[in-house]
Protein backbone atom coordinates (compact mmCIF):
# COMPACT_ATOMS: atom_id res chain seq x y z
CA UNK A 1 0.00 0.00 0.00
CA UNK A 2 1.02 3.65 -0.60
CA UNK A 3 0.09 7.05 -0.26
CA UNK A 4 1.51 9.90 -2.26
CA UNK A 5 1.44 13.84 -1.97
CA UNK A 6 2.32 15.20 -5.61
CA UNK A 7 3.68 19.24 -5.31
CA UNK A 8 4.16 18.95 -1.38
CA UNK A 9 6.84 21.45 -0.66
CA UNK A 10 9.97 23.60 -2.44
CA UNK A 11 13.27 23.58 -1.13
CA UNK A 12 15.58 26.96 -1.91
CA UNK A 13 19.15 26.20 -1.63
CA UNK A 14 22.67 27.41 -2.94
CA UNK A 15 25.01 24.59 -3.47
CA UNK A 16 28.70 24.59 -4.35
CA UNK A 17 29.60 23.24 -8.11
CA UNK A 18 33.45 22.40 -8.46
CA UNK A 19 32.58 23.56 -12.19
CA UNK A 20 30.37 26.32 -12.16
CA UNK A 21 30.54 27.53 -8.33
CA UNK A 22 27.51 28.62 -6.20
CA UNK A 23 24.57 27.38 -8.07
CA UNK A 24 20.88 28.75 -6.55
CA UNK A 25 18.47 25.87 -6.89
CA UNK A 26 14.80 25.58 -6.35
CA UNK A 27 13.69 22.12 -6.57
CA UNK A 28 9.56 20.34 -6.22
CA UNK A 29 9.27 18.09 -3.95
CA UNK A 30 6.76 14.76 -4.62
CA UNK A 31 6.76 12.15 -1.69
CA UNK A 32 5.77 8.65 -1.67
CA UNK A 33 4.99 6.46 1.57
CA UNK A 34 4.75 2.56 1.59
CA UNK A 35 3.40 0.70 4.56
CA UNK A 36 0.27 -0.56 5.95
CA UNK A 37 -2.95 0.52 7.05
CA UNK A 38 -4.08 1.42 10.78
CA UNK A 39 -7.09 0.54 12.21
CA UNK A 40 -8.45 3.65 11.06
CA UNK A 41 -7.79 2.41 7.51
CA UNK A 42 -5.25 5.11 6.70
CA UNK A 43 -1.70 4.84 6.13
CA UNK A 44 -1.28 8.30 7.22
CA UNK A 45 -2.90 10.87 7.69
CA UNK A 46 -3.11 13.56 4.66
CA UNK A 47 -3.36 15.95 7.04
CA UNK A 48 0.06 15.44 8.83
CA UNK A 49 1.95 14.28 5.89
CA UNK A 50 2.71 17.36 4.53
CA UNK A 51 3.58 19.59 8.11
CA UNK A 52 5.75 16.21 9.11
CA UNK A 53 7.60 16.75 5.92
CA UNK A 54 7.90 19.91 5.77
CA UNK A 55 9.12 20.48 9.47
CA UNK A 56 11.66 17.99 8.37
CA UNK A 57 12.80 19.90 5.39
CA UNK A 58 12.79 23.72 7.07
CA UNK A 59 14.73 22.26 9.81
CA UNK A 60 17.35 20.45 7.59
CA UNK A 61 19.26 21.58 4.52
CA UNK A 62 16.10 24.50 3.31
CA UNK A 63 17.98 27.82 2.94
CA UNK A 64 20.90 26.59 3.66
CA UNK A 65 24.66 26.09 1.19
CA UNK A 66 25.41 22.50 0.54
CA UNK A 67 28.80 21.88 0.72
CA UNK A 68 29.72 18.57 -0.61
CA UNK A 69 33.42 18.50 1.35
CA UNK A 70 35.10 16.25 -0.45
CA UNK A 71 34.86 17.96 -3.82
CA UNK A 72 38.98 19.36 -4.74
CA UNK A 73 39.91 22.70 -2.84
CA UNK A 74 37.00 22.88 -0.25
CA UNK A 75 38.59 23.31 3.68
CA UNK A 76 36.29 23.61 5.94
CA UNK A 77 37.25 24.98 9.37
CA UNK A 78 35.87 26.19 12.93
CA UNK A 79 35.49 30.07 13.53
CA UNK A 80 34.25 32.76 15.33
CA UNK A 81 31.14 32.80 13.36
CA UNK A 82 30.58 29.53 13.63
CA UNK A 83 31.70 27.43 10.37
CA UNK A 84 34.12 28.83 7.61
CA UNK A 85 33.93 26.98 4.24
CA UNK A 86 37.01 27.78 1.68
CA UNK A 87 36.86 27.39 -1.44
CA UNK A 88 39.53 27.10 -4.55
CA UNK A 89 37.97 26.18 -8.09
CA UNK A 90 36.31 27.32 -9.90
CA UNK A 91 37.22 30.58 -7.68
CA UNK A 92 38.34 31.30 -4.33
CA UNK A 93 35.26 32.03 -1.84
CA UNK A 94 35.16 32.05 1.78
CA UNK A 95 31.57 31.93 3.71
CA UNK A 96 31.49 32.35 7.34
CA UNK A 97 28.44 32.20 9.54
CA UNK A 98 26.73 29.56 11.91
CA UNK A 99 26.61 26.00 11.58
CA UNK A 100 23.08 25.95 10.96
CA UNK A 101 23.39 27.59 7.75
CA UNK A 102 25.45 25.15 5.81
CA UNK A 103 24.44 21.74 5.14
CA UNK A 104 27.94 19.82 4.82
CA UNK A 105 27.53 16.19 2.77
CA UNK A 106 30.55 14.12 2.65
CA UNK A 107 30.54 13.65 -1.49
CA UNK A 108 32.45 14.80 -4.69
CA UNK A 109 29.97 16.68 -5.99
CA UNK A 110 26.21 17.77 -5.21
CA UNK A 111 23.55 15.45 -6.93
CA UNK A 112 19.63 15.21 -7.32
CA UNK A 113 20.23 12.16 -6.88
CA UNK A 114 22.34 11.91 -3.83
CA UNK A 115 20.18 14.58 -2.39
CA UNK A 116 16.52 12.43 -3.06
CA UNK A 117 18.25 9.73 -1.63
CA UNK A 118 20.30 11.94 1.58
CA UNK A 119 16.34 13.02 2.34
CA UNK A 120 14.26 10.04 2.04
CA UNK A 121 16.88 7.91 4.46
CA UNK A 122 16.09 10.55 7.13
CA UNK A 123 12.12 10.25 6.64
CA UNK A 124 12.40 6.77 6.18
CA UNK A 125 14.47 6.44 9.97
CA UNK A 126 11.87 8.96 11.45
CA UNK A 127 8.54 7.07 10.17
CA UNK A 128 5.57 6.09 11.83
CA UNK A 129 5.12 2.58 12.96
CA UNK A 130 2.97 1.67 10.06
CA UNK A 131 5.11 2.99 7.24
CA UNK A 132 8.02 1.22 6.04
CA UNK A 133 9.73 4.04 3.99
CA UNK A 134 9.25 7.09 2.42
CA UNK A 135 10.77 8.05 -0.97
CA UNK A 136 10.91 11.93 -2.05
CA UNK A 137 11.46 12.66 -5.54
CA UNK A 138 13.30 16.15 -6.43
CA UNK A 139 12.94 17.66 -9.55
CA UNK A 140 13.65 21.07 -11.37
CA UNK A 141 10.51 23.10 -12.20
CA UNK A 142 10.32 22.58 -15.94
CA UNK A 143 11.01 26.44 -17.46
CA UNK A 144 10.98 27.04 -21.13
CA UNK A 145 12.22 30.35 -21.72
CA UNK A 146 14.71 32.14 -19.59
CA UNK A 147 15.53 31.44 -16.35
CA UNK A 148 18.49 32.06 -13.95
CA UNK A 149 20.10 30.64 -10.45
CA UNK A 150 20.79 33.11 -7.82
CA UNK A 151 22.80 33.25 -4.25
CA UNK A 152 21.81 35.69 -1.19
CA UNK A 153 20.66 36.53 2.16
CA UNK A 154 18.21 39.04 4.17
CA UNK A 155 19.64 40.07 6.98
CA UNK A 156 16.76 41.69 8.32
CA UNK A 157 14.45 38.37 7.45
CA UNK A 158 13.33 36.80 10.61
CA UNK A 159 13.41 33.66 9.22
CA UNK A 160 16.04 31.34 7.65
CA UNK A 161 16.20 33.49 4.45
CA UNK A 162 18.71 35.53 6.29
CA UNK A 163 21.30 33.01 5.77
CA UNK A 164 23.92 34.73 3.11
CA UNK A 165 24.25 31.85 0.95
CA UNK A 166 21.01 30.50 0.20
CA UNK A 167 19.22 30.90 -3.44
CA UNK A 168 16.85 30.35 -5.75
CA UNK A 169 16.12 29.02 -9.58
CA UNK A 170 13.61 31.81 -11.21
CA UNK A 171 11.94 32.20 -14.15
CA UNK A 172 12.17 36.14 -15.67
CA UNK A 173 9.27 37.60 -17.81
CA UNK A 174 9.73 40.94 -19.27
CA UNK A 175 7.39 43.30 -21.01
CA UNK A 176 7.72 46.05 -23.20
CA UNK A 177 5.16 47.82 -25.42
CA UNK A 178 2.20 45.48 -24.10
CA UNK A 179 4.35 42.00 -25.58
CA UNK A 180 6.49 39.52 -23.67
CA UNK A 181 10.37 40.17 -24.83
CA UNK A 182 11.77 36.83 -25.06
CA UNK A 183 15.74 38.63 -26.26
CA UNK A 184 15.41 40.67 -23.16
CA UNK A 185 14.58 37.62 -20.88
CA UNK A 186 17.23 35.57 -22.34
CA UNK A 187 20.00 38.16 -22.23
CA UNK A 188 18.59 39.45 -18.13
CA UNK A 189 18.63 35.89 -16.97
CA UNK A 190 21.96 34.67 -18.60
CA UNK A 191 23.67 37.79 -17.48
CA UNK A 192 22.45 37.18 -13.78
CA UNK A 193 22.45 33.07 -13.60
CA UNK A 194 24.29 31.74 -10.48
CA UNK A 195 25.64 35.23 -9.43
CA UNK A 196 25.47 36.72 -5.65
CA UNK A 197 23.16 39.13 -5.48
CA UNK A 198 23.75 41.83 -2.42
CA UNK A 199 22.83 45.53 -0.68
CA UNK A 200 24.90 48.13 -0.98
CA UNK A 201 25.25 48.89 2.48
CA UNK A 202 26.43 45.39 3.40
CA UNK A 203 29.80 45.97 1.57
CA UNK A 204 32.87 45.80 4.31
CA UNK A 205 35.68 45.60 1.10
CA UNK A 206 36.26 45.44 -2.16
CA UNK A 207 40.22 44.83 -3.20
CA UNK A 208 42.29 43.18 -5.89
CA UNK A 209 38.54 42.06 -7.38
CA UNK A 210 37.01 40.13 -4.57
CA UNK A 211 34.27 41.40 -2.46
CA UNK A 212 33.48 40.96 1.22
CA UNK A 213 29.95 41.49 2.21
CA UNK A 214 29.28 41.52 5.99
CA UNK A 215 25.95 41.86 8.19
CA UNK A 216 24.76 40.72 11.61
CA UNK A 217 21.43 39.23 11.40
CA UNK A 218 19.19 37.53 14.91
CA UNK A 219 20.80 34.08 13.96
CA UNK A 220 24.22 35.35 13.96
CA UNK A 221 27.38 37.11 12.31
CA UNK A 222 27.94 36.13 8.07
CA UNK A 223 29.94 36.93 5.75
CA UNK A 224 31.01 36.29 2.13
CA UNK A 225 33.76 36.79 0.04
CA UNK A 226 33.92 36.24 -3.78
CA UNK A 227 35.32 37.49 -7.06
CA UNK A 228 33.96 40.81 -7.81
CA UNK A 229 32.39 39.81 -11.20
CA UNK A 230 30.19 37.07 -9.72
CA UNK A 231 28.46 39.75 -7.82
CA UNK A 232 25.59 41.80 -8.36
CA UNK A 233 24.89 44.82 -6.31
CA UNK A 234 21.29 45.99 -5.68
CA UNK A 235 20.97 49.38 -3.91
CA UNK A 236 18.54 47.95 -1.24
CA UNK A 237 17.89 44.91 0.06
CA UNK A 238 17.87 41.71 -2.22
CA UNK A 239 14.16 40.85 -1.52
CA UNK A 240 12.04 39.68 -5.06
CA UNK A 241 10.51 43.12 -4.46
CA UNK A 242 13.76 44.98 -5.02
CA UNK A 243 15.03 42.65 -7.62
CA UNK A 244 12.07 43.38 -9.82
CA UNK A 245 12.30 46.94 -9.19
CA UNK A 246 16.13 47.25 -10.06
CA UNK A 247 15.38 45.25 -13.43
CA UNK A 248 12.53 47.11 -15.00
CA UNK A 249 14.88 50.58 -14.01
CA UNK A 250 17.83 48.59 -15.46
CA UNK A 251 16.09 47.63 -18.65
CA UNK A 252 14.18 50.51 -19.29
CA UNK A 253 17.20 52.56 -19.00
CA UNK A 254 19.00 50.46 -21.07
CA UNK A 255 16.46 49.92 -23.94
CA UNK A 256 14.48 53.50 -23.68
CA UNK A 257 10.90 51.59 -22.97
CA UNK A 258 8.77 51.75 -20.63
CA UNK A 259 9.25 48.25 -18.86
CA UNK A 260 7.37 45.47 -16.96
CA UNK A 261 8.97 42.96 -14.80
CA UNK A 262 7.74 39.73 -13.76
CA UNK A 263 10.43 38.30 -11.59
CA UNK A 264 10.21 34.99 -9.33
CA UNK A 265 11.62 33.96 -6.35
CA UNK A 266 11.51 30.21 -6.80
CA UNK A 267 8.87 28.24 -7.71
CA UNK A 268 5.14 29.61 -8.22
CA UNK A 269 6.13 33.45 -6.06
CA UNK A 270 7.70 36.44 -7.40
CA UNK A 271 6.86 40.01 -7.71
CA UNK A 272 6.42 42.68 -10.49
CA UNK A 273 7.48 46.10 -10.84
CA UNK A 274 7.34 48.68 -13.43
CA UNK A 275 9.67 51.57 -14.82
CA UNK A 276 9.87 54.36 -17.38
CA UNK A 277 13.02 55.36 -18.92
């Protein structure tokens, strides 16, 4: 017997790439339990599948960095912060904050795979009596048209979104003269896929082309250093709200047109602004 809850949560991460770097990811998340049924002739509960999961989920890697530490040139030492993760190729980075905001995984490289199967091991050990094992299935929201991977963190968030490396995969719709501008989309998202995205204010350094963005937030001190071209820098905070904004006055500068942005955060949220020229 089984019971399955299709579209039951999203997880936002960042995740390391020995190739590309910090790659933000948002990822569906299906789940599948096999067992028996209780007297009351359910296997579980509809009800408390989806807050058991979840809990699971926001309390484990969600909004966190995945580090996978054995991957070449990643050191990973104690500090002051908390955790300090060092990085060599594809560039040097160094992240410092708690230890609640990286999720370290002793493998090469970072996997759907690895990570469906990391996730459903630690349902399947925390399972009711009458459920043998649960299986999550991960997947990419299918996007066709232009899309891009982001890193970042709220400091001012009261929740876990003020971690500094956490991110999201977003689609990007932009319109201009009452028609969708498919160019524009393409050449917005490439330009900003799996770049940090930061305030202003939140700058301690920049020197020799790396950039050190620091900011004490109510789960602790973070910080983030990177190469100066894999950042972008927002004038306000890095909420969707702002990112929207800062793209419709970025393109409509740019192009001369009055511009509407539809920007996501994720899967199925976002916000829209609009700009003149």
């Amino acid at each position: 017997m089984a019971l399955f809850v299709n579209r039951l949560s999203h997880i936002d991460v960042s995740l390391w790439c020995p190739t590309k770097g910090l790659v933000g990811c948002s990822w569906q998340v299906d789940a599948q339990l096999d067992g028996e049924l209780g007297e009351d002739g359910m296997l579980f509960d509809f009800g408390e599948v989806k807050p058991w999961i979840k809990r699971t989920l926001d309390s484990g890697l969600d909004h966190t960095l995945l580090v996978p530490i054995n991957a070449p040139g990643i050191e990973v030492t104690d500090c002051n912060e908390g955790i300090c993760i060092r990085t060599a190729s594809p560039f040097e980075m160094e992240v410092r904050g708690p230890a609640q905001a990286f999720t370290l995984l002793p493998w090469g490289a970072i996997t759907l795979e690895c990570i469906t199967n990391y996730l459903s091991a630690q349902l399947t050990e925390q399972r009711p009596a009458n459920v043998h094992s649960v299986t999550l299935t991960l997947s990419d929201e299918p996007i066709v048209g232009a899309a891009y991977g982001y890193t970042h963190g709220l400091k001012r968030h009261l929740g876990n979104c003020q971690r500094i490396a956490h991110g999201h995969r977003s689609r990007l719709f932009i319109w201009q003269q009452q028609a969708r501008q498919p160019a524009l989309e393409e050449h917005w998202a490439a330009w900003l896929d799996n770049r940090y995205l930061l305030e202003k204010d939140d700058i301690e350094s920049q020197i020799d082309g790396k950039l050190t963005c620091r900011y004490q937030s109510a789960q602790g001190a973070f910080s983030i250093t990177l190469p100066q071209e894999r950042c972008c820098v927002l004038p306000k905070p890095t909420t969707v709200e702002n990112i929207a904004l800062w793209l419709a006055k970025s393109i409509a500068e740019h192009s001369g047109h009055k511009t509407l942005v539809q920007a996501f955060e994720g899967i199925d949220k976002g916000a829209t602004a609009e700009a003149m020229p």
